[in-house]
PDB file of N, CA and C in Angstrom:
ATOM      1  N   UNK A   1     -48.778  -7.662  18.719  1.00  0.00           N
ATOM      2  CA  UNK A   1     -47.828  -7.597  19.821  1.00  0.00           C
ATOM      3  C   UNK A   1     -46.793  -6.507  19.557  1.00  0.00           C
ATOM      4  N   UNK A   2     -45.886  -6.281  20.463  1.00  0.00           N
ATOM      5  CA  UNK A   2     -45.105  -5.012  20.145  1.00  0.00           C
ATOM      6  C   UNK A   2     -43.886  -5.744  19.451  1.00  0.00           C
ATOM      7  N   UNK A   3     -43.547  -6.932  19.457  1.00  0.00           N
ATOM      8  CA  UNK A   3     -42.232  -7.308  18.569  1.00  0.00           C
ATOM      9  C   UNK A   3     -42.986  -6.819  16.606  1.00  0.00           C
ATOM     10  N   UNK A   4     -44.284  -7.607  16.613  1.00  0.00           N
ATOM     11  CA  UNK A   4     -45.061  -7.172  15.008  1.00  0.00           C
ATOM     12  C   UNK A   4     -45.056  -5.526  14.910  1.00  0.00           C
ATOM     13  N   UNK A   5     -45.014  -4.338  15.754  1.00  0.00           N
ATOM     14  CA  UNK A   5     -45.366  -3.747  16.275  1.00  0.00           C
ATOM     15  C   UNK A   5     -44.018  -3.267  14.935  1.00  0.00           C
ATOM     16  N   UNK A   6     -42.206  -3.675  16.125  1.00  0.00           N
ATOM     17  CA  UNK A   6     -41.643  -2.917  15.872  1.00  0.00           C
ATOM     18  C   UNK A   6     -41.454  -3.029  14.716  1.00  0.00           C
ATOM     19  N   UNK A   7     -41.293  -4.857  13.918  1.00  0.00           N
ATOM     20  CA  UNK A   7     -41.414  -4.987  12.434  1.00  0.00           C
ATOM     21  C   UNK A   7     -42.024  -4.262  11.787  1.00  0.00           C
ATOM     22  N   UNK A   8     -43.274  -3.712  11.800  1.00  0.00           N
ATOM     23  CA  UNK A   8     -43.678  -3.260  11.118  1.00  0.00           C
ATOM     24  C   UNK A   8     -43.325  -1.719  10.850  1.00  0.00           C
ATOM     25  N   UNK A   9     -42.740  -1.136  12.005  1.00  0.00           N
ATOM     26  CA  UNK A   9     -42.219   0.094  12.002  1.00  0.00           C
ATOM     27  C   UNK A   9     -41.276   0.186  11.047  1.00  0.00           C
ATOM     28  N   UNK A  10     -40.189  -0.739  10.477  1.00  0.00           N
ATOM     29  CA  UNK A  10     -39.266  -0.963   9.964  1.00  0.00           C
ATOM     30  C   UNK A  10     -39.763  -0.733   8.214  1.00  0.00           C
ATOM     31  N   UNK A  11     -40.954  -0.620   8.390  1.00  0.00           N
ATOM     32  CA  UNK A  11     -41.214  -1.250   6.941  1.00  0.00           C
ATOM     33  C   UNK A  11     -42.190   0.082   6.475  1.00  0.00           C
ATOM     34  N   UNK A  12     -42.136   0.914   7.371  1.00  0.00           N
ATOM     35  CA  UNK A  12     -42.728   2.466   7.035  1.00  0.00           C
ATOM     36  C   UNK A  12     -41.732   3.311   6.896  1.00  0.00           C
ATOM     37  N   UNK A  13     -42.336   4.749   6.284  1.00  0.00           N
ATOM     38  CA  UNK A  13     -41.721   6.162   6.490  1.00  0.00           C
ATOM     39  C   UNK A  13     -41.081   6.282   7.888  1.00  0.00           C
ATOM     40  N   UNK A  14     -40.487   7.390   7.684  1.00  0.00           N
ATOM     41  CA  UNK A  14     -39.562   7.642   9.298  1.00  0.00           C
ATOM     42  C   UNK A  14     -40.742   8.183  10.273  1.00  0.00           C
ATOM     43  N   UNK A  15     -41.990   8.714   9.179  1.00  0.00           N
ATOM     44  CA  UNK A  15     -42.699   9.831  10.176  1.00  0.00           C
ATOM     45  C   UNK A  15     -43.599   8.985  10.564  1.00  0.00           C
ATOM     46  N   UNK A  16     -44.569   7.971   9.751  1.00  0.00           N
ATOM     47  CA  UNK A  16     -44.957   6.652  10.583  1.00  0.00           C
ATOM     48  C   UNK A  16     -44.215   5.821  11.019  1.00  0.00           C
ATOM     49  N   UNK A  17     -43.482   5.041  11.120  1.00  0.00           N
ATOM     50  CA  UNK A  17     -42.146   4.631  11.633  1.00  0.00           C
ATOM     51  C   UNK A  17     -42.338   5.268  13.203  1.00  0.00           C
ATOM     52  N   UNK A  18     -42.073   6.469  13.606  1.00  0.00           N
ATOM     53  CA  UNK A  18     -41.861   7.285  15.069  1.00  0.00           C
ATOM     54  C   UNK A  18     -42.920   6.962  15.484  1.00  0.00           C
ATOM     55  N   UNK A  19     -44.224   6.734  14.861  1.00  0.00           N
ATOM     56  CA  UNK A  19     -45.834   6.842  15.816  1.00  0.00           C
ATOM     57  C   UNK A  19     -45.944   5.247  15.847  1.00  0.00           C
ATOM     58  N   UNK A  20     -45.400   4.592  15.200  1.00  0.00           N
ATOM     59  CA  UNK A  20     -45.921   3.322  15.715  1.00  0.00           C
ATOM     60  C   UNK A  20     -44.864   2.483  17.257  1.00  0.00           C
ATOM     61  N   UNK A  21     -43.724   3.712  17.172  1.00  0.00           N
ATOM     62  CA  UNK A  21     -42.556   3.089  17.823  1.00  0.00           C
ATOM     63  C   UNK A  21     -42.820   3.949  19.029  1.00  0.00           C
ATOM     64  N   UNK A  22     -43.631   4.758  19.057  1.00  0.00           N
ATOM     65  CA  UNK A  22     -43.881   5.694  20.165  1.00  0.00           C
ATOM     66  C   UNK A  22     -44.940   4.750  20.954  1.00  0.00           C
ATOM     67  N   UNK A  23     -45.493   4.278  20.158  1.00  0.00           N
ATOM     68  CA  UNK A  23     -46.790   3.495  20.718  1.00  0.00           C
ATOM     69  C   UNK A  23     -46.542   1.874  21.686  1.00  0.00           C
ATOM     70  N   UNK A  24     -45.713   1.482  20.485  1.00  0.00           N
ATOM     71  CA  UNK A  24     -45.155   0.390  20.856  1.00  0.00           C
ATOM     72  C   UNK A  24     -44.374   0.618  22.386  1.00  0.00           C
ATOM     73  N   UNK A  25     -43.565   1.799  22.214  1.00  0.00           N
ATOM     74  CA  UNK A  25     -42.349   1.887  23.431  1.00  0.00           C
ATOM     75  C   UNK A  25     -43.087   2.438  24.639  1.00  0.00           C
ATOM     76  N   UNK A  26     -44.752   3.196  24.162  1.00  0.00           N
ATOM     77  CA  UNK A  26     -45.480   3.480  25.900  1.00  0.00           C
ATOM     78  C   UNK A  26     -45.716   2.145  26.296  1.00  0.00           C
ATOM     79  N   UNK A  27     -46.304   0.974  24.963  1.00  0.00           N
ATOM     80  CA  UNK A  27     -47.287   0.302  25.694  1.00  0.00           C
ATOM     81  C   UNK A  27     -46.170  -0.650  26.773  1.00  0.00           C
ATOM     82  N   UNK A  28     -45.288  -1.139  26.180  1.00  0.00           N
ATOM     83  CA  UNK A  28     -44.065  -2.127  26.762  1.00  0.00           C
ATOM     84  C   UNK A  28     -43.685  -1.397  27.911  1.00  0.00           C
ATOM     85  N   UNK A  29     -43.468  -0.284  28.211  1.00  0.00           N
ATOM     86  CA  UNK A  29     -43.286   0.370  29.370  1.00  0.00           C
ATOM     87  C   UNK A  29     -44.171   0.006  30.407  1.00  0.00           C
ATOM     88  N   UNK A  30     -45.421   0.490  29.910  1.00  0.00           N
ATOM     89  CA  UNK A  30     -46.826   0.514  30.840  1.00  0.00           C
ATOM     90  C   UNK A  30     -47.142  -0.986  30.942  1.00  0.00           C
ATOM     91  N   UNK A  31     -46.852  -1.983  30.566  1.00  0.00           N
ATOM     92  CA  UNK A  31     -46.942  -3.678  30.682  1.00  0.00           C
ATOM     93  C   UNK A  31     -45.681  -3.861  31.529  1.00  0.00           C
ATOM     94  N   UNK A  32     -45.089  -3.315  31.674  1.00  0.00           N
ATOM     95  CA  UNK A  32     -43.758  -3.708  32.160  1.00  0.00           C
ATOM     96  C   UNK A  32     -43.822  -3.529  33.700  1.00  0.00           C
ATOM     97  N   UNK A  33     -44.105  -2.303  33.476  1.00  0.00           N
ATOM     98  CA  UNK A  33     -44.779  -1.605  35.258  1.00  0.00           C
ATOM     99  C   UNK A  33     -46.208  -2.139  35.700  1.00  0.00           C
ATOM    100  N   UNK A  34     -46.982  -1.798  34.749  1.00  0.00           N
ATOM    101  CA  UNK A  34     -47.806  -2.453  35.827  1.00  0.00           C
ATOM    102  C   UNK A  34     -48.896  -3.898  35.424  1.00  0.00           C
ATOM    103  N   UNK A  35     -48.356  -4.670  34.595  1.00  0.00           N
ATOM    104  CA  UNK A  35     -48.732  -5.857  34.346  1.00  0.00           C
ATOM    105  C   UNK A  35     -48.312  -6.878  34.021  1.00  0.00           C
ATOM    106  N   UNK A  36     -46.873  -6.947  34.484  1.00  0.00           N
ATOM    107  CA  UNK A  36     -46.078  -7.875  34.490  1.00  0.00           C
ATOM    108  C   UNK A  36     -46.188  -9.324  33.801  1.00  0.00           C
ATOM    109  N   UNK A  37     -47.380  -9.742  34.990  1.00  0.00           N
ATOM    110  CA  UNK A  37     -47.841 -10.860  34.763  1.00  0.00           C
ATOM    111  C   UNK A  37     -48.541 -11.511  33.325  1.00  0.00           C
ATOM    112  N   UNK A  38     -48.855 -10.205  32.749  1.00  0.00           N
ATOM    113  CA  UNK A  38     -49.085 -10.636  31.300  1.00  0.00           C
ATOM    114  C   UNK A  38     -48.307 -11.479  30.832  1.00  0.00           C
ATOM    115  N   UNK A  39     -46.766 -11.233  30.807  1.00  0.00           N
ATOM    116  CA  UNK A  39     -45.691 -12.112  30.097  1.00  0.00           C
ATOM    117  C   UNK A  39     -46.042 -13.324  30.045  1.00  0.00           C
ATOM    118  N   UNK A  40     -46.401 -14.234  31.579  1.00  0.00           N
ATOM    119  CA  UNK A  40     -46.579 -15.038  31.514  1.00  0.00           C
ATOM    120  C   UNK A  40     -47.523 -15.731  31.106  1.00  0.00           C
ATOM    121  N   UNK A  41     -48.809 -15.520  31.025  1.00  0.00           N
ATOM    122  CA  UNK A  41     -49.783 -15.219  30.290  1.00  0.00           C
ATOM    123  C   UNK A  41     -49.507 -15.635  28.505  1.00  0.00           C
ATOM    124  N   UNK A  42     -48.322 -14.290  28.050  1.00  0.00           N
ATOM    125  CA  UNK A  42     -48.281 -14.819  26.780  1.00  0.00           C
ATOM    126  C   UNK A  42     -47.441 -16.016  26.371  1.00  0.00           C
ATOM    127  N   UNK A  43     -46.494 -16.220  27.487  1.00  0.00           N
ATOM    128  CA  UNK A  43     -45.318 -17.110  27.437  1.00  0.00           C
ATOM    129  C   UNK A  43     -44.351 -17.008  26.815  1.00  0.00           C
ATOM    130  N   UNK A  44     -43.398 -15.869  27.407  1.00  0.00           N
ATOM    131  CA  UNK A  44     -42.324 -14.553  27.033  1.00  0.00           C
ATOM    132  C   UNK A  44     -42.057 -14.602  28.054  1.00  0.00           C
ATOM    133  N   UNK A  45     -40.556 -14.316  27.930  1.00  0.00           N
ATOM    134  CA  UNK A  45     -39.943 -13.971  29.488  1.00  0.00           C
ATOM    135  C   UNK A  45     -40.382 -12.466  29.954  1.00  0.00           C
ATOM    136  N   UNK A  46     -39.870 -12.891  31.525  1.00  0.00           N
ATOM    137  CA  UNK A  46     -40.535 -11.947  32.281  1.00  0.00           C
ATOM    138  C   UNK A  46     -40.045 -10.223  31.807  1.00  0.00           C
ATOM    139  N   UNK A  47     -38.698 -10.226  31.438  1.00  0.00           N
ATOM    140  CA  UNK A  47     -38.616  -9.076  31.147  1.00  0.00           C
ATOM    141  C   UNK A  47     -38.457  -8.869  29.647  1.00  0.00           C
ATOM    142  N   UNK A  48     -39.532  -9.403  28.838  1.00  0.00           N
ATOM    143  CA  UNK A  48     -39.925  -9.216  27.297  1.00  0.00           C
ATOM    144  C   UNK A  48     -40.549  -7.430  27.199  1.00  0.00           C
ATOM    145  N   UNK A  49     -41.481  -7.033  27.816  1.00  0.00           N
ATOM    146  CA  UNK A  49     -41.715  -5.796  27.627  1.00  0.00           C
ATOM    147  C   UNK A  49     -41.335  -4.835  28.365  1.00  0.00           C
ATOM    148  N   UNK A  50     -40.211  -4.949  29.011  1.00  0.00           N
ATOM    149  CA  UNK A  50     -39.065  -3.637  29.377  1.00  0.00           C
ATOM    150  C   UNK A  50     -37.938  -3.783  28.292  1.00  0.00           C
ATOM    151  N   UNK A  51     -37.824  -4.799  27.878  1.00  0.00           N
ATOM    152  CA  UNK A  51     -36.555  -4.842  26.915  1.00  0.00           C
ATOM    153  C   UNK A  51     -37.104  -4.079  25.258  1.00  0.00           C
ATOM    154  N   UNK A  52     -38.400  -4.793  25.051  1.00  0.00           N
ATOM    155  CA  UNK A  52     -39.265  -4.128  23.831  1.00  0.00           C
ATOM    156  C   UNK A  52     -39.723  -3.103  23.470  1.00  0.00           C
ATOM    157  N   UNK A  53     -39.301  -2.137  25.172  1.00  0.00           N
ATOM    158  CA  UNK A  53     -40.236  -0.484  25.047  1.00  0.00           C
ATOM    159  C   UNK A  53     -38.600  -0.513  25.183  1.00  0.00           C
ATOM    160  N   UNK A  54     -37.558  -0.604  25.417  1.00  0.00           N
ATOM    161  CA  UNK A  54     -36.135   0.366  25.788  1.00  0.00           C
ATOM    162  C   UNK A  54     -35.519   0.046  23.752  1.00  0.00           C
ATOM    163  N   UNK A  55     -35.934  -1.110  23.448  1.00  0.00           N
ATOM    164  CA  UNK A  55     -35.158  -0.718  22.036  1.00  0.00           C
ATOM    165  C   UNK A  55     -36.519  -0.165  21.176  1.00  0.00           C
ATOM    166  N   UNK A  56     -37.446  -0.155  21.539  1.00  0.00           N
ATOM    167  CA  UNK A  56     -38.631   0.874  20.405  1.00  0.00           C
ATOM    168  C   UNK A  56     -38.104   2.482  20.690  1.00  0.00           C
ATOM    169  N   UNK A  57     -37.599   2.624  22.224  1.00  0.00           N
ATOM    170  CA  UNK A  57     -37.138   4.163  22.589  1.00  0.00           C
ATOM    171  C   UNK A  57     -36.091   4.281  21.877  1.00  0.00           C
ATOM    172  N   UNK A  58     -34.783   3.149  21.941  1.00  0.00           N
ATOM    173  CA  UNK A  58     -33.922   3.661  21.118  1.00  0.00           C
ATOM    174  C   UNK A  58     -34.208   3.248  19.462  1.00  0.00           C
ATOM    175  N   UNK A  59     -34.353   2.889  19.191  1.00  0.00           N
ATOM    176  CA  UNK A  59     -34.850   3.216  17.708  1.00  0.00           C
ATOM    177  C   UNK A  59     -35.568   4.205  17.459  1.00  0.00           C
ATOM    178  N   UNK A  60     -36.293   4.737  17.777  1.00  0.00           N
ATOM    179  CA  UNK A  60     -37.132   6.182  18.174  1.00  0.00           C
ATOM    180  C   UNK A  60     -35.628   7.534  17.841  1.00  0.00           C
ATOM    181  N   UNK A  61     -35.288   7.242  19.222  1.00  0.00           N
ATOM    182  CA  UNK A  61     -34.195   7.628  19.242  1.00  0.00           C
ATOM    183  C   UNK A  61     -33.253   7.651  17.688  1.00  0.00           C
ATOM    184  N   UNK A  62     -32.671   6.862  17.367  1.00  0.00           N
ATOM    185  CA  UNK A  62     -31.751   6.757  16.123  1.00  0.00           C
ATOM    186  C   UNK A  62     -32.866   7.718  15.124  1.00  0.00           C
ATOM    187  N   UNK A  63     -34.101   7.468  14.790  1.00  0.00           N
ATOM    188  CA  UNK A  63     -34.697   7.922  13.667  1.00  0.00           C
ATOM    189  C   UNK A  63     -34.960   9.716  13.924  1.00  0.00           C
ATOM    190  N   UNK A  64     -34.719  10.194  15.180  1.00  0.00           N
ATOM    191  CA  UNK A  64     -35.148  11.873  15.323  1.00  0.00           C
ATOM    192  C   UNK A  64     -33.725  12.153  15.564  1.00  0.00           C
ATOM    193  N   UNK A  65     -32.264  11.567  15.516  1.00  0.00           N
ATOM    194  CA  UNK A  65     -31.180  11.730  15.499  1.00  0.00           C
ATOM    195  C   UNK A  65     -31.332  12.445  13.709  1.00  0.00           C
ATOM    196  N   UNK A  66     -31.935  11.074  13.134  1.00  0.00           N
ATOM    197  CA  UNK A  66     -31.846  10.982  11.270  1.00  0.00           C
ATOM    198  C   UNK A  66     -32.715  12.642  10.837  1.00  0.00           C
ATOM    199  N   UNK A  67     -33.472  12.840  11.694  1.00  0.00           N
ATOM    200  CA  UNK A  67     -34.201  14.088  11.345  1.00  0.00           C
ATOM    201  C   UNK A  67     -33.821  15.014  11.873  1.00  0.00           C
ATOM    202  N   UNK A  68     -32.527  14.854  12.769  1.00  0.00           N
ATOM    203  CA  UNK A  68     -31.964  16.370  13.451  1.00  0.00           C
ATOM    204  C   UNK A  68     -33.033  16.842  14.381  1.00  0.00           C
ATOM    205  N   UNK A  69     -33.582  15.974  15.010  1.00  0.00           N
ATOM    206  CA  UNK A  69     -34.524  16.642  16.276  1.00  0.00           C
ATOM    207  C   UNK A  69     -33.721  16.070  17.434  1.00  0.00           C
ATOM    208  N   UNK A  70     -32.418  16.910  17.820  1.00  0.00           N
ATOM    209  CA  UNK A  70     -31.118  16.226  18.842  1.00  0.00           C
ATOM    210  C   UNK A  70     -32.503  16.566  20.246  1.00  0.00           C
ATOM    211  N   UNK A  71     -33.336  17.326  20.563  1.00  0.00           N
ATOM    212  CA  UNK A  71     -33.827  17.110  21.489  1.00  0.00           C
ATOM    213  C   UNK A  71     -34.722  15.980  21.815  1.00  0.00           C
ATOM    214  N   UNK A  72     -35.247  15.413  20.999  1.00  0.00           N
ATOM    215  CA  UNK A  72     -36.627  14.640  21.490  1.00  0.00           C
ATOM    216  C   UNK A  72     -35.416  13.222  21.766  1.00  0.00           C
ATOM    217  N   UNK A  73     -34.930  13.341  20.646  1.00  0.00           N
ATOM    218  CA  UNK A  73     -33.670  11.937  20.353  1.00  0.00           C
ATOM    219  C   UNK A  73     -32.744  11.550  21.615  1.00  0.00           C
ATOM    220  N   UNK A  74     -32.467  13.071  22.248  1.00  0.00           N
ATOM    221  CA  UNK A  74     -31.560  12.499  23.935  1.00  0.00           C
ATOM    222  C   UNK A  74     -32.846  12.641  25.278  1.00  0.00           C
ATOM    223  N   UNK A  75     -33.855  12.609  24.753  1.00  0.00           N
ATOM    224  CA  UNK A  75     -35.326  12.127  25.262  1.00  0.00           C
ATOM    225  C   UNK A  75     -35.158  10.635  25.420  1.00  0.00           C
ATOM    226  N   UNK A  76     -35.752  10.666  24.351  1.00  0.00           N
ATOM    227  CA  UNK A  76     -35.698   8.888  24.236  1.00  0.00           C
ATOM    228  C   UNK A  76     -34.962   8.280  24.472  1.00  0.00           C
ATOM    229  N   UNK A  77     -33.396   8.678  24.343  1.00  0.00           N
ATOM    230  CA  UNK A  77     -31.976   7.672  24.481  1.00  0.00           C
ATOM    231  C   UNK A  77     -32.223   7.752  26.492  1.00  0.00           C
ATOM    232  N   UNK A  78     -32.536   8.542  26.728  1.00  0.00           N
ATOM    233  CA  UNK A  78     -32.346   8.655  28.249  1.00  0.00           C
ATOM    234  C   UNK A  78     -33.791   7.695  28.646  1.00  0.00           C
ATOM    235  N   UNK A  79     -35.074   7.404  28.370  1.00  0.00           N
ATOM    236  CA  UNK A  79     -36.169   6.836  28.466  1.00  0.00           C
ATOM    237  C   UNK A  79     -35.444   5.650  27.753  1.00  0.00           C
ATOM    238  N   UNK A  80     -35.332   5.251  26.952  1.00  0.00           N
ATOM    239  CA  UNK A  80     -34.842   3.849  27.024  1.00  0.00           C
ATOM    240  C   UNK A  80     -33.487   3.252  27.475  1.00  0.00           C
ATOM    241  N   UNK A  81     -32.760   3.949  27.918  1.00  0.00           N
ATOM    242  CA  UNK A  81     -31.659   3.666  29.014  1.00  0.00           C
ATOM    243  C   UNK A  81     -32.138   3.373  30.730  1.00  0.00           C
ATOM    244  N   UNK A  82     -32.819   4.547  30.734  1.00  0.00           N
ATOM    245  CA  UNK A  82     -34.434   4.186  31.996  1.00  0.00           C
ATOM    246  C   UNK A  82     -35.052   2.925  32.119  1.00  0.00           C
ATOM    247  N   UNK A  83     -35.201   2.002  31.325  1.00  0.00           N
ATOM    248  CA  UNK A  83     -36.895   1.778  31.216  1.00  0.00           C
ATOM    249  C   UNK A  83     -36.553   0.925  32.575  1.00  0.00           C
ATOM    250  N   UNK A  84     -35.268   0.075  33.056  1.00  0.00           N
ATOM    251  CA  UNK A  84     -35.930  -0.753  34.138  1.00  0.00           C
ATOM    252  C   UNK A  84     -36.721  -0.225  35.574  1.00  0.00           C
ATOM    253  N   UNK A  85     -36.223   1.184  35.906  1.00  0.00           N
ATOM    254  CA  UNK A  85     -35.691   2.178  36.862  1.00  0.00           C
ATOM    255  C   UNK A  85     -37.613   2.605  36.481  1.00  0.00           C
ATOM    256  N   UNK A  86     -37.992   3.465  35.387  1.00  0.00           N
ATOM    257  CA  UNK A  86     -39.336   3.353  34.935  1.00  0.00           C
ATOM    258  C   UNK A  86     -40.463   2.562  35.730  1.00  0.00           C
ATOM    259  N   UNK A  87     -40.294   1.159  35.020  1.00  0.00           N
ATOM    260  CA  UNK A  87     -41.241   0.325  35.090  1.00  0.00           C
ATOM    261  C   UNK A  87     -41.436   0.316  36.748  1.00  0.00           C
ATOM    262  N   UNK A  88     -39.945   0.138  37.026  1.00  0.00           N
ATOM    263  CA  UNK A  88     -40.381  -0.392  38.923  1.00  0.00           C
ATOM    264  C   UNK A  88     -41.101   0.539  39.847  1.00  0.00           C
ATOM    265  N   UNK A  89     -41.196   2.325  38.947  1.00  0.00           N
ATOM    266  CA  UNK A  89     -41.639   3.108  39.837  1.00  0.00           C
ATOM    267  C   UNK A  89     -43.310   2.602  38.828  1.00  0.00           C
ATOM    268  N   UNK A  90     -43.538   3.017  38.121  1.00  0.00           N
ATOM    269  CA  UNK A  90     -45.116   1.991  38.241  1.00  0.00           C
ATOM    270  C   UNK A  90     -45.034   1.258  38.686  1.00  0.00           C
ATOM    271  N   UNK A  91     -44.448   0.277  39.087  1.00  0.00           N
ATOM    272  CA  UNK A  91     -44.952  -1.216  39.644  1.00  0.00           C
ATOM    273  C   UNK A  91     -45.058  -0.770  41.489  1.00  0.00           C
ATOM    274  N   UNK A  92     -44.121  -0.071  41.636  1.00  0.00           N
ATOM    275  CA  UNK A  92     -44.806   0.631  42.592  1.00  0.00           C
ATOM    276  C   UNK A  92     -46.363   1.112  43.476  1.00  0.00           C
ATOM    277  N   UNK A  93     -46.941   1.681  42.008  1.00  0.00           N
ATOM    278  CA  UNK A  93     -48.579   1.322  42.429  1.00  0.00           C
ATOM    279  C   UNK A  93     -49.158   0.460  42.671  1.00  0.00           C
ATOM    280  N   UNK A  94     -48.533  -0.998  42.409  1.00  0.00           N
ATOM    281  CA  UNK A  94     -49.208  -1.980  42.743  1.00  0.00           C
ATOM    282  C   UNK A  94     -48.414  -2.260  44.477  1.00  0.00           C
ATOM    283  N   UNK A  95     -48.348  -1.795  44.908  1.00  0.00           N
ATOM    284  CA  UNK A  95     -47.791  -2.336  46.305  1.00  0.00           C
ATOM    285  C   UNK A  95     -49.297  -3.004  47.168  1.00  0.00           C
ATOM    286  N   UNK A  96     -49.217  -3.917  48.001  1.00  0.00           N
ATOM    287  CA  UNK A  96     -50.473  -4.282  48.186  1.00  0.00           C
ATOM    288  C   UNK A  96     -50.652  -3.914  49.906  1.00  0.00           C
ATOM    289  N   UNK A  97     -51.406  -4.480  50.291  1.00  0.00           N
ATOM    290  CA  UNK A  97     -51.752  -3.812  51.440  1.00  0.00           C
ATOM    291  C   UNK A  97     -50.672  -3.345  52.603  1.00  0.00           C
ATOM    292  N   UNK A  98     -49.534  -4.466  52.879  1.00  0.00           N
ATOM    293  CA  UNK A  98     -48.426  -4.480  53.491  1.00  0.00           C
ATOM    294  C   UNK A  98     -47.628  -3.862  52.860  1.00  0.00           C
ATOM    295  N   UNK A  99     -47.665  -2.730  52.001  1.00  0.00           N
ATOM    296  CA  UNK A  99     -46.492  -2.377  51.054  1.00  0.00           C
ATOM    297  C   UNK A  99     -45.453  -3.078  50.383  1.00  0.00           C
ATOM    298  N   UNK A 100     -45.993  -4.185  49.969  1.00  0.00           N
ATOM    299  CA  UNK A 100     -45.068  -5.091  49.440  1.00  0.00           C
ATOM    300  C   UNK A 100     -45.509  -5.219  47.791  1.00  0.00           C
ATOM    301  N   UNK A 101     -44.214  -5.116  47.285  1.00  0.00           N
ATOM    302  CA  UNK A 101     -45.019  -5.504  45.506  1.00  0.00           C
ATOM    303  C   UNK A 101     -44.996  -7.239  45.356  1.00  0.00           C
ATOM    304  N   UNK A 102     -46.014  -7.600  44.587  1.00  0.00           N
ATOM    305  CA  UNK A 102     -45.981  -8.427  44.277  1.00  0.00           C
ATOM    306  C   UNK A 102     -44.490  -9.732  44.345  1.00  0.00           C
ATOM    307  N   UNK A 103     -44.223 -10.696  44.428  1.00  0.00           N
ATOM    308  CA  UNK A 103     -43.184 -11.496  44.812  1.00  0.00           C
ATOM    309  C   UNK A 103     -42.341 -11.371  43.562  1.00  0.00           C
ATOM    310  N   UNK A 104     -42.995 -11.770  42.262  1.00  0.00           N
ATOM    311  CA  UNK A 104     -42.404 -11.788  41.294  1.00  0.00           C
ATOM    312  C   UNK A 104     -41.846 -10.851  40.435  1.00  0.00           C
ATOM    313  N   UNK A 105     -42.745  -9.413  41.214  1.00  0.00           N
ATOM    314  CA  UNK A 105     -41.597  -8.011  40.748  1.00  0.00           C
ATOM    315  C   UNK A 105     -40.448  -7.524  41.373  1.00  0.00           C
ATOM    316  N   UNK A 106     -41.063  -7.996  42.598  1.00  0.00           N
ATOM    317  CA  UNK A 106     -39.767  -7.675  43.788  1.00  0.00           C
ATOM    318  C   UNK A 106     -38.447  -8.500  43.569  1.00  0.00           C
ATOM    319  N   UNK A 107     -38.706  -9.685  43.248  1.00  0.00           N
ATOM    320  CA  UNK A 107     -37.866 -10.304  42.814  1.00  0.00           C
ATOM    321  C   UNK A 107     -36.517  -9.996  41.856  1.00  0.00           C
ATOM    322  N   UNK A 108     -37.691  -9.438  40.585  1.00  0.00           N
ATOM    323  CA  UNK A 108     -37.140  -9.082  39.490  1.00  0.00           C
ATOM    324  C   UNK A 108     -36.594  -7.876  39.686  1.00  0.00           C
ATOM    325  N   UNK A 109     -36.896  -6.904  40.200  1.00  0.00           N
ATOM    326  CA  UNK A 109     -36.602  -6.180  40.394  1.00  0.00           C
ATOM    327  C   UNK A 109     -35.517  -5.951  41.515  1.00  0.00           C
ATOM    328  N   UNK A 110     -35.032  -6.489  42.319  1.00  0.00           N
ATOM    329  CA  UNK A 110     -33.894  -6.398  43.233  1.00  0.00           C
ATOM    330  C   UNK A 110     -32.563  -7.073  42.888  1.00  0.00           C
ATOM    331  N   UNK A 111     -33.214  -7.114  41.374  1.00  0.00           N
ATOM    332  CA  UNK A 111     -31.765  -7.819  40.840  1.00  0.00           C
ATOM    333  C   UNK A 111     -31.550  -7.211  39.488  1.00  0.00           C
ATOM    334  N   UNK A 112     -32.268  -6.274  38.862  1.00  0.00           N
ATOM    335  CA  UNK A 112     -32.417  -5.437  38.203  1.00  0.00           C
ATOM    336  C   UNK A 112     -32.075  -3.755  38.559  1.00  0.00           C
ATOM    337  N   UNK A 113     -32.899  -3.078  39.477  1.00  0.00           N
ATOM    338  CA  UNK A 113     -32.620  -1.721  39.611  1.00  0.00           C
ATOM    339  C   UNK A 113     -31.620  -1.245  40.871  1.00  0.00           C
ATOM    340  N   UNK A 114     -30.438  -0.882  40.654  1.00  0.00           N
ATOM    341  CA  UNK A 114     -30.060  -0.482  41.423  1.00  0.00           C
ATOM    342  C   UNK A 114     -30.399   1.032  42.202  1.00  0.00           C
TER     343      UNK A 114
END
């Protein structure tokens, strides 16, 4: 899962450390937008993998601060300051025939993205 994900990042080099937190912070993004329903599934709240890809970005973030890469680092700080704003434009693709997203994103989401 991406919480073992980020533990384990913690417990590497900085330069593995970034690839597992890069990985971790697409996949929570891309679950966030467009598979929501997983959460429930695993039995995690609904917004477990927007919250799990925005601190893998900022930790990302803090560690290319530590390496003086100020560009990729106000990358990421801005992508995980993003992620709710993110996810809802994937979730977007799921609009269904009436252009409506799903109940339980719309939901979440109209009380989330301004």
């Amino acid at each position: 899962t991406l919480a073992l994900k980020y533990l384990e990042s913690t417990l590497e080099s900085r330069a593995v450390s970034a690839v597992l937190l890069q990985d971790a912070a697409d996949a929570g993004l891309l679950f966030a937008g467009l598979f929501p329903e997983r959460s429930r599934r695993l039995n995690v709240p609904y917004t477990y993998f927007a919250n799990m890809s925005r601190l893998c970005f900022l930790t990302l973030a803090d560690i290319c601060d530590t390496l003086k890469h100020q560009g990729e680092a106000m990358l990421y700080r801005e992508v995980g300051a993003s992620t709710e704003k993110l996810s809802y434009v994937l979730s977007c693709t799921r609009m269904n025939a009436a252009n409506q997203l799903p109940f339980e994103i719309a939901n979440y989401y109209a009380h989330t993205v301004q």
